[in-house]
Protein backbone atom coordinates (compact mmCIF):
# COMPACT_ATOMS: atom_id res chain seq x y z
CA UNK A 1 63.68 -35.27 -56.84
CA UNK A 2 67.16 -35.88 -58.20
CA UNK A 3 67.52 -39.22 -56.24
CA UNK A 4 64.52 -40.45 -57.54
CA UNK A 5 65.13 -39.79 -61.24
CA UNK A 6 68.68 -41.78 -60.59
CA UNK A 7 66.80 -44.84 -59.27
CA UNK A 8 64.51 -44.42 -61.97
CA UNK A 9 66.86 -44.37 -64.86
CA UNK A 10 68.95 -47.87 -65.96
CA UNK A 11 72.07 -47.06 -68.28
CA UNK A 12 71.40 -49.17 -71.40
CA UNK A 13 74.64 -51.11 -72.37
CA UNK A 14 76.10 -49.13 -70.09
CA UNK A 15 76.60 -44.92 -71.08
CA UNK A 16 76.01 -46.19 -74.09
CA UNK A 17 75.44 -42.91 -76.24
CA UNK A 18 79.35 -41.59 -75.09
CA UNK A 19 81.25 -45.33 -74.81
CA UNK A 20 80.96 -48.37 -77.03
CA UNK A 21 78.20 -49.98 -75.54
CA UNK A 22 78.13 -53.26 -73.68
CA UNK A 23 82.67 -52.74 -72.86
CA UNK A 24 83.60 -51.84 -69.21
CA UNK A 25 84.39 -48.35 -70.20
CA UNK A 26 80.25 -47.55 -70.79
CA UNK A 27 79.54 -49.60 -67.90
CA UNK A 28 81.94 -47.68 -65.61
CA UNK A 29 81.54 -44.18 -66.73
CA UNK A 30 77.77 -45.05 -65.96
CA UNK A 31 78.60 -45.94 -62.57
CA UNK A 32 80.65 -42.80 -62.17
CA UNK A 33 77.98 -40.67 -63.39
CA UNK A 34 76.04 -41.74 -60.88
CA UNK A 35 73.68 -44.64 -62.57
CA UNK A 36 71.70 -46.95 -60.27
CA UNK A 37 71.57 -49.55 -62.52
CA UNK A 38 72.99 -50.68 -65.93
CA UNK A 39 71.74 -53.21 -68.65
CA UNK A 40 73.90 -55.36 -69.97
CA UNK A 41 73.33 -58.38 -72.57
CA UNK A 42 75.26 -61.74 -72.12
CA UNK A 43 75.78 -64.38 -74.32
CA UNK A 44 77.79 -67.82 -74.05
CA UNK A 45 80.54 -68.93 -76.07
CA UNK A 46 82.07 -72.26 -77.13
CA UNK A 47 84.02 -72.51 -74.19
CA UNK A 48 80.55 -71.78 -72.06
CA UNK A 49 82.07 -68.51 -70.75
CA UNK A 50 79.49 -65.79 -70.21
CA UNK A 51 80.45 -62.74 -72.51
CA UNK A 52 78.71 -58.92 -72.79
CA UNK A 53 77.72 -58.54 -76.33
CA UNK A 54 74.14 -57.32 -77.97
CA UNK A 55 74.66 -59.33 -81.19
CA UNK A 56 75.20 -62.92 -81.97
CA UNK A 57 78.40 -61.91 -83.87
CA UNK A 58 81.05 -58.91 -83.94
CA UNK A 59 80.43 -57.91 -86.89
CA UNK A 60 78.98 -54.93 -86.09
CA UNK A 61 80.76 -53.35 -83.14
CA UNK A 62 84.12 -55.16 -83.95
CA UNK A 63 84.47 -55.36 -87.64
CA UNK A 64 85.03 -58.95 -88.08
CA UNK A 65 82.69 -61.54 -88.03
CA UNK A 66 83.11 -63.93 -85.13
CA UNK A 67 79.90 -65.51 -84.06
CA UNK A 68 79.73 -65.95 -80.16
CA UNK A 69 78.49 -69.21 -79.93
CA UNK A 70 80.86 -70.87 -82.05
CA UNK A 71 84.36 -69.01 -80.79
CA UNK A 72 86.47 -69.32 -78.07
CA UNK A 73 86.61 -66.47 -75.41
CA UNK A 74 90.15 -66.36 -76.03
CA UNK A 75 89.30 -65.37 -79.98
CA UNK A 76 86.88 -62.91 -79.08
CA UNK A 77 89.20 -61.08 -76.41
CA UNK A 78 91.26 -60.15 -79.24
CA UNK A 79 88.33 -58.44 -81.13
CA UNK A 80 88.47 -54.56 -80.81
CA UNK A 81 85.08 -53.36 -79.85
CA UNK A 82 85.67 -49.94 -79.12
CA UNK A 83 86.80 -48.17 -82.82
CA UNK A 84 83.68 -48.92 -84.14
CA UNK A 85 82.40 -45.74 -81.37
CA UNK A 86 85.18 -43.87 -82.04
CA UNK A 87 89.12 -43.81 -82.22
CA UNK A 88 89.26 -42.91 -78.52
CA UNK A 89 87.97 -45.72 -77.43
CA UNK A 90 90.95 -48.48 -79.67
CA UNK A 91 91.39 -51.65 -77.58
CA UNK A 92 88.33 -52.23 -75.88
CA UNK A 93 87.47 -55.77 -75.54
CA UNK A 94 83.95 -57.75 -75.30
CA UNK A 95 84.17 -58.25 -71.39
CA UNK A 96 82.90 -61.16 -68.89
CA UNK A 97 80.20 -61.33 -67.13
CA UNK A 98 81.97 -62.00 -64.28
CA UNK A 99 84.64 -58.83 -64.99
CA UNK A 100 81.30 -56.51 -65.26
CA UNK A 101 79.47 -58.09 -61.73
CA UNK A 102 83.49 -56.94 -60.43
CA UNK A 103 82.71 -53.25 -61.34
CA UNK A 104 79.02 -53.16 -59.33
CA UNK A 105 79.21 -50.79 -57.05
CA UNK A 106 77.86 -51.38 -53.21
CA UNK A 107 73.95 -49.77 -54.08
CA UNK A 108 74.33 -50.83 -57.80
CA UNK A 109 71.92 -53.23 -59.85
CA UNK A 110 73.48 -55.03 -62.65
CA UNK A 111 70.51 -55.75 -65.29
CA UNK A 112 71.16 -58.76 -67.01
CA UNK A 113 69.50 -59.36 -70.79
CA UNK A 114 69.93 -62.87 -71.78
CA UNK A 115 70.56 -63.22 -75.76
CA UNK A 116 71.01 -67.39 -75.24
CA UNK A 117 69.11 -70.10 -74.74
CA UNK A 118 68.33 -73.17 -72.14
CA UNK A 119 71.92 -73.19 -72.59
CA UNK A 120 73.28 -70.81 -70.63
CA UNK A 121 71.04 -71.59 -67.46
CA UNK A 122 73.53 -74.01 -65.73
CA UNK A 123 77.15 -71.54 -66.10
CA UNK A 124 75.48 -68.64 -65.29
CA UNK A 125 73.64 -69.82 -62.26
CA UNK A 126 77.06 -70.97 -61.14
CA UNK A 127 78.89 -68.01 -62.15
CA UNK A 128 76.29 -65.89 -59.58
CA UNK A 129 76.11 -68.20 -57.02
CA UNK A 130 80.22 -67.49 -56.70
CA UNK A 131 79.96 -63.82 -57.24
CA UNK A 132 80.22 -60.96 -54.18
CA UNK A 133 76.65 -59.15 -54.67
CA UNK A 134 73.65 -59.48 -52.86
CA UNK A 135 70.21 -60.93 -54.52
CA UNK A 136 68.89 -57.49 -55.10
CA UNK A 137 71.64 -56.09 -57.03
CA UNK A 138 71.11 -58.71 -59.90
CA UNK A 139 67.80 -58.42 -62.04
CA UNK A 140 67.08 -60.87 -65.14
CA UNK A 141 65.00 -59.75 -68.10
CA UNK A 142 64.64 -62.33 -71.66
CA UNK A 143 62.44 -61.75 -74.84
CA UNK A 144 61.95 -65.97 -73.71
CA UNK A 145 59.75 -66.36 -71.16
CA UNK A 146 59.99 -70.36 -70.89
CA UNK A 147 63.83 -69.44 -70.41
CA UNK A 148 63.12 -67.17 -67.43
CA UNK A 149 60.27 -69.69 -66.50
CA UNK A 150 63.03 -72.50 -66.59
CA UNK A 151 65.42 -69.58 -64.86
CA UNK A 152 62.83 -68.58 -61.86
CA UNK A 153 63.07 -72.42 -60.83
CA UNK A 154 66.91 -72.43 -59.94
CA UNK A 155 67.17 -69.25 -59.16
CA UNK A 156 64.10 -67.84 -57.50
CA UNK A 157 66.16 -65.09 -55.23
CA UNK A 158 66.33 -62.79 -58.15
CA UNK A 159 63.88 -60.58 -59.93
CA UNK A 160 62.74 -61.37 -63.62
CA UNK A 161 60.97 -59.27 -65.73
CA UNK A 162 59.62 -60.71 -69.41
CA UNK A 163 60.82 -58.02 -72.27
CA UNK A 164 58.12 -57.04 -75.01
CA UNK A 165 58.57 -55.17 -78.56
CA UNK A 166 54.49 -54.33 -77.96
CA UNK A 167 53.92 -52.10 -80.57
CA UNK A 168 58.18 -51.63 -82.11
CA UNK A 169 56.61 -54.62 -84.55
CA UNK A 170 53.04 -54.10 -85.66
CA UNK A 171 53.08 -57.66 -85.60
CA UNK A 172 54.08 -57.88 -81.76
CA UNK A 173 51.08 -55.48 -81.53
CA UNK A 174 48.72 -58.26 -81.98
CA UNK A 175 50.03 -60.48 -79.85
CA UNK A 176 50.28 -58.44 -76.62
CA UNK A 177 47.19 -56.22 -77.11
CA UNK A 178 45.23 -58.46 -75.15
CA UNK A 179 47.03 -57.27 -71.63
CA UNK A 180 44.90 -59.81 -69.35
CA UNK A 181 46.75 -62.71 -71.25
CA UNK A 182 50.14 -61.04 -70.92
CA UNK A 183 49.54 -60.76 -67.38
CA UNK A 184 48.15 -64.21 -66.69
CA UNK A 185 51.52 -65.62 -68.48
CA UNK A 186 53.47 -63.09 -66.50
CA UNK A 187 51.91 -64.68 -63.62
CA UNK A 188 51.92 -68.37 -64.46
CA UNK A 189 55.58 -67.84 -65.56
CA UNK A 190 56.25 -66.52 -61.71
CA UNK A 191 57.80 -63.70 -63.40
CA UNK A 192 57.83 -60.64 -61.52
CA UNK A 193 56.79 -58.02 -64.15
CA UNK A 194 57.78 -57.13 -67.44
CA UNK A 195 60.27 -54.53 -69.78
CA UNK A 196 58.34 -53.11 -72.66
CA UNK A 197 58.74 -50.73 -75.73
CA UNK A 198 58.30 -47.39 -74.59
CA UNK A 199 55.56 -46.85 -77.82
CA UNK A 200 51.84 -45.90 -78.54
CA UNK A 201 50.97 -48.53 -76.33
CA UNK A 202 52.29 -48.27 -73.08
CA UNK A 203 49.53 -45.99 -71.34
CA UNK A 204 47.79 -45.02 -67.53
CA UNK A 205 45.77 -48.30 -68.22
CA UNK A 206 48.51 -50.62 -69.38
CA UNK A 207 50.94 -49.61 -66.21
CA UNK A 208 47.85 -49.90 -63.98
CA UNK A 209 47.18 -53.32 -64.88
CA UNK A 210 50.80 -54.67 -64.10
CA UNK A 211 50.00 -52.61 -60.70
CA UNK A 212 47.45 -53.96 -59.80
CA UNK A 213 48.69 -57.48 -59.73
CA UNK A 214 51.93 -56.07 -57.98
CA UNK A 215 54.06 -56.72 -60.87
CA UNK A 216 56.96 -54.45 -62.23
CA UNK A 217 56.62 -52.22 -64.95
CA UNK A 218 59.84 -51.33 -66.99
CA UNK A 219 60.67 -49.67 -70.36
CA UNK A 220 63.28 -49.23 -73.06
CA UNK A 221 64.77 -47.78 -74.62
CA UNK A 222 64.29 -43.63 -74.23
CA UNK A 223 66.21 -41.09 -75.07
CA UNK A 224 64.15 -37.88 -75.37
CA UNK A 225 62.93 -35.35 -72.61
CA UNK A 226 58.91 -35.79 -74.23
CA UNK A 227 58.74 -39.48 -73.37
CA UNK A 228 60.65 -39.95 -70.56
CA UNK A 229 58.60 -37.01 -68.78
CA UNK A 230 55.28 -39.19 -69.86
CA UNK A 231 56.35 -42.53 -68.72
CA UNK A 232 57.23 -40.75 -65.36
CA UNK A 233 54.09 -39.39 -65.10
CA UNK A 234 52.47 -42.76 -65.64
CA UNK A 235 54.52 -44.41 -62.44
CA UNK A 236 56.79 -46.80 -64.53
CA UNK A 237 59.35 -48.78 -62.49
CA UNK A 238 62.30 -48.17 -64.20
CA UNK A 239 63.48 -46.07 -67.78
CA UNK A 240 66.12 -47.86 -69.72
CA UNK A 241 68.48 -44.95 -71.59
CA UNK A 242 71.38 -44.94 -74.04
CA UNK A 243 71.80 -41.01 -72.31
CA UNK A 244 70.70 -41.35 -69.03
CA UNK A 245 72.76 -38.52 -67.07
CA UNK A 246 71.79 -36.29 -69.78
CA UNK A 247 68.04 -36.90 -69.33
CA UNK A 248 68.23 -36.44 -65.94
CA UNK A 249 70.17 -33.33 -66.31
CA UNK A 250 67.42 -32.22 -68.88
CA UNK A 251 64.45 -33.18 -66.45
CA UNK A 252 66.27 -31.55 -63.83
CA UNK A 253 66.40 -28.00 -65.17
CA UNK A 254 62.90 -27.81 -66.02
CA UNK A 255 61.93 -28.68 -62.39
């Protein structure tokens, strides 16, 4: 039971809830803690190098605003993005994509969240194509589905999965109520599933529909016992933490 609640369970930004999230520090201690995958997000700078950050600026995990797209990776190494967690963690920088896909470990799956646009399609297929992991150990999600529509077409070897707010945004609600539709863009995108809000209205029929069309059903982003219990009793693929050794811990003791 306890290896299948690790492969369940993807470390969001890393051990997020402990280390600053997106550094090498939450991405490591994830590893160490046992985590069979980790999300990350990238983003691409002036100098096109592929950088882990959530946000299209520092201003919130480093205290000064430098916006990604318009600074130099040089600039942004110098950003501290670790006192923002906590003193302990002075010094951390925003790392690479290509220092993170260093730390993977041999039956690790690096999650990749792309926060760019069409942009970023050309360096980062190039960047993979040079790095030592296998197909299966890299997964692609985007809130853009024509980006991982455009992505699927250079880069078919790796999974993609289309991320939804569903009901996070009442508005979002309307939009992907209709779950045929989703599916048939799923589909038509070549996509191979999608990562949704973990909310009112992810349900038994919801998964089963992805199911039955073979496609992947993931969700974000839980971090209490109640939930994470439901979505493994409806079969989910995969459920993105901030605390993922301590909900597996918690699930564990009430088996």
């Amino acid at each position: 039971m306890k290896k299948i609640l690790h492969e369940k369970f993807v470390a969001h930004r890393g051990e997020s809830f402990i280390a600053p999230e997106n550094t090498l520090s939450a991405i490591n201690m994830a590893w160490q803690n046992g985590a069979k995958a980790v999300e990350i997000d990238i983003r691409i700078t002036l100098d096109n190098e592929i950088v882990v950050i959530h946000d299209k600026n520092t201003k919130r995990v480093g205290n000064v605003n430098k916006k990604i797209r318009q600074s130099l990776l040089e600039v942004l190494k110098k950003v501290d993005v670790g006192l923002f967690k906590n003193i302990k963690w002075k010094g951390e920088q925003i790392p690479t994509l290509w220092e993170v896909l260093k730390t993977i470990p041999t039956k690790g799956k690096l999650i990749i969240e792309i926060k760019s646009g069409i942009e970023i399609i050309e360096p980062l297929s190039r960047l993979l194509k040079n790095a030592s992991v296998s197909d299966s150990q890299i997964e692609i999600i985007s809130f853009n589905r024509k980006l991982l529509a455009e992505l699927k077409k250079t880069m078919p070897h790796y999974k993609m999965l289309w991320l939804l707010n569903l009901d996070y945004y009442f508005p979002a609600w309307l939009v992907f109520s209709k779950t045929p539709k989703t599916i048939d863009k799923v589909l038509s995108s070549k996509l191979d599933g999608v990562n949704v809000w973990a909310g009112k209205m992810i349900n038994k029929s919801y998964v089963d529909q992805f199911k039955k069309q073979n496609l992947l059903v993931y969700t974000w982003t839980i971090n209490e016992v109640k939930t994470a219990k439901k979505l493994l009793e409806l079969d989910v693929d995969a459920i993105t933490s901030d605390r993922p050794t301590w909900l597996i811990k918690q699930l564990m003791d009430e088996i």
